[in-house]
Protein backbone atom coordinates (compact mmCIF):
# COMPACT_ATOMS: atom_id res chain seq x y z
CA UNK A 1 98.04 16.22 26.39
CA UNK A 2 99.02 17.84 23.11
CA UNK A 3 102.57 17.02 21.56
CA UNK A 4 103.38 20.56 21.90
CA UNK A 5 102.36 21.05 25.29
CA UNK A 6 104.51 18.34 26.46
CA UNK A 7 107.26 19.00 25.01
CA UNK A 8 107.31 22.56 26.64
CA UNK A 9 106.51 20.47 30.08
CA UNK A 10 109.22 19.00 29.79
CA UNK A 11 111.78 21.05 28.92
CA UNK A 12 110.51 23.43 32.09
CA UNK A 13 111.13 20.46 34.25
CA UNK A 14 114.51 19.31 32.31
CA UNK A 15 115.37 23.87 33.27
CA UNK A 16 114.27 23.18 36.07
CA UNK A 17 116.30 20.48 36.99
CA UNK A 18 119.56 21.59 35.69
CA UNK A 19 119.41 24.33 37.50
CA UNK A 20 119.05 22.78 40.68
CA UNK A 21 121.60 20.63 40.03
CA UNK A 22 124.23 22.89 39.44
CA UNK A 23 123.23 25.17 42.38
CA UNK A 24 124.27 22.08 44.57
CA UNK A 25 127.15 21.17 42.72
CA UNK A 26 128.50 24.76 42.69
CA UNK A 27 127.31 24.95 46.36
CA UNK A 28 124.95 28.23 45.76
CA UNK A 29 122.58 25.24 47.45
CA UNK A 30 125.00 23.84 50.49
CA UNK A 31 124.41 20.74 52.42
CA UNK A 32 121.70 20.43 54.64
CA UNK A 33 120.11 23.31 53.07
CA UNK A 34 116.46 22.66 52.88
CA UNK A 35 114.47 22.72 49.12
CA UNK A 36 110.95 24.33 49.96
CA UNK A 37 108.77 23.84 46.57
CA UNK A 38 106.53 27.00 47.41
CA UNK A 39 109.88 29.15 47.47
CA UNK A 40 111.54 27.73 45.00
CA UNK A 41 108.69 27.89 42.41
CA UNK A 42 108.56 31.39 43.42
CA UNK A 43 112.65 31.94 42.46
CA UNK A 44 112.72 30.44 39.87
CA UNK A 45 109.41 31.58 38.00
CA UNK A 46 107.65 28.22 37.60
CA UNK A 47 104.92 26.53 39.08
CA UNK A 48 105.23 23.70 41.96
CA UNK A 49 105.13 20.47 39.53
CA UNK A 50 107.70 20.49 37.40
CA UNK A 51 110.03 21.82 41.15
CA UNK A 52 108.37 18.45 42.62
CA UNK A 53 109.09 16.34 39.39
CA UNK A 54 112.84 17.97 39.42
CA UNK A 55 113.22 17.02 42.82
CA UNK A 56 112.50 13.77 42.44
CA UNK A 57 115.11 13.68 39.93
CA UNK A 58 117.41 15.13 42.14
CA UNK A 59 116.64 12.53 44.78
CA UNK A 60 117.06 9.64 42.19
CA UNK A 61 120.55 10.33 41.37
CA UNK A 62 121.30 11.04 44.94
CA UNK A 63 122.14 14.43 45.41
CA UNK A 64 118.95 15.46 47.65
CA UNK A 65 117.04 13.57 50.51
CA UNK A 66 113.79 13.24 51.23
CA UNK A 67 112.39 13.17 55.15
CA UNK A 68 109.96 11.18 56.78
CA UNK A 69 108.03 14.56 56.84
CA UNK A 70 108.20 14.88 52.73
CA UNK A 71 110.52 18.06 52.53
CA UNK A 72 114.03 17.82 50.71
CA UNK A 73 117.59 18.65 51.85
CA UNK A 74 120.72 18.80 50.04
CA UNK A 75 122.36 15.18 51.07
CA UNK A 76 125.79 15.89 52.41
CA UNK A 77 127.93 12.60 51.86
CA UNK A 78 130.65 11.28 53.88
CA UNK A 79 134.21 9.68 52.58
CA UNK A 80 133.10 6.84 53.04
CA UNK A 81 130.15 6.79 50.45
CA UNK A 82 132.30 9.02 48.02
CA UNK A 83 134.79 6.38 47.86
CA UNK A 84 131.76 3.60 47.44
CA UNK A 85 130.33 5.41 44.47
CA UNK A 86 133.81 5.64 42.79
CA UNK A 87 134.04 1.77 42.65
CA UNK A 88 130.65 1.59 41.39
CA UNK A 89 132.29 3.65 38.83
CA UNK A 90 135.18 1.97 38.36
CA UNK A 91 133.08 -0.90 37.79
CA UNK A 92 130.61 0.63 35.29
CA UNK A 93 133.62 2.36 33.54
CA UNK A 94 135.65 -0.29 33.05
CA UNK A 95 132.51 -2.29 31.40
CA UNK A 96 131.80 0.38 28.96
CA UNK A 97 135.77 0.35 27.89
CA UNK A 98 135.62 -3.33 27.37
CA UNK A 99 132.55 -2.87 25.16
CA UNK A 100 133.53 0.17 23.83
CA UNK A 101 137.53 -1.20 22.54
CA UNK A 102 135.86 -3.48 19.79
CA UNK A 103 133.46 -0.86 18.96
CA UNK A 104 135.07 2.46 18.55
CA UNK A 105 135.50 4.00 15.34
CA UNK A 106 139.04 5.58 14.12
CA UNK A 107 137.65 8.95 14.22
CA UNK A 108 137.32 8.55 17.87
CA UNK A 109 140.47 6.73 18.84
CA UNK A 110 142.00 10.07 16.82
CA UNK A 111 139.71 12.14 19.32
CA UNK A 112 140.92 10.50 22.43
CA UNK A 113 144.61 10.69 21.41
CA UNK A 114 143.72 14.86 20.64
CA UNK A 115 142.08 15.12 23.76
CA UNK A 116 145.20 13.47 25.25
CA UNK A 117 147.77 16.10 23.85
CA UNK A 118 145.31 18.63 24.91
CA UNK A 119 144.92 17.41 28.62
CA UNK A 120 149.15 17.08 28.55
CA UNK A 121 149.53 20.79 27.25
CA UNK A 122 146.97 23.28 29.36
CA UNK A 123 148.27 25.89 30.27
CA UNK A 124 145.54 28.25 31.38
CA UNK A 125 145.11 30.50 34.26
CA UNK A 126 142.28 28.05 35.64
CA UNK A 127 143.72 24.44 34.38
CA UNK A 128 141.38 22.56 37.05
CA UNK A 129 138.78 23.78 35.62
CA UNK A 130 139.85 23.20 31.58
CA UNK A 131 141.46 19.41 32.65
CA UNK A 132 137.41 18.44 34.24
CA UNK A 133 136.46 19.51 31.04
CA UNK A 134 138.24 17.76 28.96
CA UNK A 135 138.36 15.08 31.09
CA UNK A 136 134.26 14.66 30.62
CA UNK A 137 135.14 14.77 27.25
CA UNK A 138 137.52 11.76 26.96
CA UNK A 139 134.89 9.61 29.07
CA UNK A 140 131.82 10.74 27.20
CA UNK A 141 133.21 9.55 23.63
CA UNK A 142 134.14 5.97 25.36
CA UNK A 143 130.97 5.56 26.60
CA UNK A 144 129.15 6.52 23.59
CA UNK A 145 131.17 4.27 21.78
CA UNK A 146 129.81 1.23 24.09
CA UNK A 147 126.45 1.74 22.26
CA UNK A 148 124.70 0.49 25.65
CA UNK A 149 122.17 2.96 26.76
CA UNK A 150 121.42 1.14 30.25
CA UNK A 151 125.23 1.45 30.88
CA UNK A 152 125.38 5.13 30.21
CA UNK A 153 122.19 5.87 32.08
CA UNK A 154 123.80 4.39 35.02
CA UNK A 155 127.00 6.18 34.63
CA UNK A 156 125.45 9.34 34.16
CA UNK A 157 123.81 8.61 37.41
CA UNK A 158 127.06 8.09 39.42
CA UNK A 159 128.61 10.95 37.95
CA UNK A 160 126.55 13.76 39.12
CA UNK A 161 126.52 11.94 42.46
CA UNK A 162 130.52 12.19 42.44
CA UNK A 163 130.72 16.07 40.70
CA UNK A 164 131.05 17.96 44.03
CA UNK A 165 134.31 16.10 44.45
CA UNK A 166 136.09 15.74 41.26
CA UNK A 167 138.07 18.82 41.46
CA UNK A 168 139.45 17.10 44.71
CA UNK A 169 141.46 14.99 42.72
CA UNK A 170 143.57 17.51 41.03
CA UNK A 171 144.23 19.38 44.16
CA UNK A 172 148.28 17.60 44.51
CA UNK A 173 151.20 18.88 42.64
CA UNK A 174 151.29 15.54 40.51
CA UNK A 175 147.88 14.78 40.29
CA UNK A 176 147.70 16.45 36.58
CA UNK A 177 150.80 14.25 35.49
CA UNK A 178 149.02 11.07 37.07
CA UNK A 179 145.70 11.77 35.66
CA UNK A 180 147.14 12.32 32.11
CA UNK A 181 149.18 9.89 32.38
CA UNK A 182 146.14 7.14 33.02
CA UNK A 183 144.25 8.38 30.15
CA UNK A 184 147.31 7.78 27.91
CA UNK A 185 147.11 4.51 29.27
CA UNK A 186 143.31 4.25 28.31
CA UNK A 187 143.79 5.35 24.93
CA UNK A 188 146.31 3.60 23.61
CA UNK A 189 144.46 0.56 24.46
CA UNK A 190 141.65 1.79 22.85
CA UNK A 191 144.12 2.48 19.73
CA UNK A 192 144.87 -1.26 19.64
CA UNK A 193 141.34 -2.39 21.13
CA UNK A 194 142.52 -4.53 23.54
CA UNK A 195 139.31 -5.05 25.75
CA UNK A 196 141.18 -6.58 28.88
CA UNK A 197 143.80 -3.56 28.83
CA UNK A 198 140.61 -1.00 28.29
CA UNK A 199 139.03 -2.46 31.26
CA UNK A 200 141.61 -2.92 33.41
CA UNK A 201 143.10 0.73 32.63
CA UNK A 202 139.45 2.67 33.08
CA UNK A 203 138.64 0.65 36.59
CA UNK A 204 142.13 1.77 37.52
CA UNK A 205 142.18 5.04 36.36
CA UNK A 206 139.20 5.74 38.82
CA UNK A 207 140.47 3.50 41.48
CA UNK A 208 143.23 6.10 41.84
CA UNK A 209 140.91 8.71 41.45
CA UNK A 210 139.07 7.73 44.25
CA UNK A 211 143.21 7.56 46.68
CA UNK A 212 143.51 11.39 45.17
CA UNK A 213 139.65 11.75 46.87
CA UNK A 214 140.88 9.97 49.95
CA UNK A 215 144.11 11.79 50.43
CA UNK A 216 142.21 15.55 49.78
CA UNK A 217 140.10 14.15 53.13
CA UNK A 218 142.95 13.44 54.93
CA UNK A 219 141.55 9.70 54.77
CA UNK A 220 143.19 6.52 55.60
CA UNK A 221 141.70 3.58 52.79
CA UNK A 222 143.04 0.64 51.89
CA UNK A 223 141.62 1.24 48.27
């Protein structure tokens, strides 16, 4: 297949696929909804393959199912696995800090402390939505800095299984003071690039995440 071609493949399927994505994670596409290719293709324009290869996409990072019978379904999870793919997280995070102390440049220890301020001082009329932001922000130039692409492929992975439940964690009156407050934690150990405090501050900054997740379910973990 010609360069060009492919490249225009792709980026159909890569449309494709974001779309889809944030459909379910902005519940236009609920749980248990079923994903018919032949109406979907006709939605969204396109023809059946690159919907199929999307899909499969979808399935891999676990936000669809597949049946015995071959059609897909929007996978509705329970606490329980919510709370298992935040200490996946935890686990993955707290790795890429403890690579990513040694390795960080000033530039970005100057961007995490910015982002910091920022976080402390919203004051929009949607702050949820400005704090996930940023929040993505502060992660993303940590795990960039831990130069390990395997590590971020993963972590990409478990975060858009865990995206239809991150606003959960800001829905408490302290929950912006705690959450801000953990990231301080996270950069200033970055500032210093003390590994063990990186680590230990990331896999604890999401282990808490994951009690605000609990407590938004009314669940009782011992997390």
């Amino acid at each position: 297949m010609p360069e060009k071609i492919k490249l225009q493949y792709h980026s159909i399927q890569d449309i494709v696929f974001s779309t889809l994505r944030d459909e379910i994670v902005n519940q236009v596409l609920k749980p248990g909804d079923v994903l018919n290719t032949v109406e979907l293709s006709k939605r969204l324009g396109v023809s059946r393959t690159p919907i199929r290869e999307a899909l499969n996409r979808l399935v891999s990072i676990g936000l669809i199912e597949e049946s015995p019978h071959k059609s897909c379904y929007v996978k509705k999870l329970s606490i329980e696995q919510v709370i298992e793919i935040y200490y996946i997280r935890a686990a993955l995070s707290g790795a890429a800090a403890r690579l990513a102390a040694t390795k960080i440049s000033k530039e970005d220890q100057q961007k995490l402390l910015d982002l910091c301020n920022q976080m402390e001082n919203i004051n929009e009329p949607d702050p949820s939505k400005s704090m996930l932001k940023k929040n993505r922000e502060f992660h993303n130039i940590i795990i960039a800095a831990a130069k390990s692409p395997n590590l971020e492929n993963l972590l990409e992975q478990y975060y858009q299984m865990s995206q239809h439940y991150r606003a959960l964690a800001l829905e408490f009156p302290d929950s912006f003071r705690q959450v801000c407050s953990e990231h301080r934690k996270i950069a200033e150990a970055m500032l210093v690039r003390d590994k063990n405090a990186a680590e230990s501050s990331m896999r604890e900054h999401y282990m808490n995440t994951a009690r605000r997740i609990a407590k938004a379910f009314h669940a009782d973990f011992d997390i």
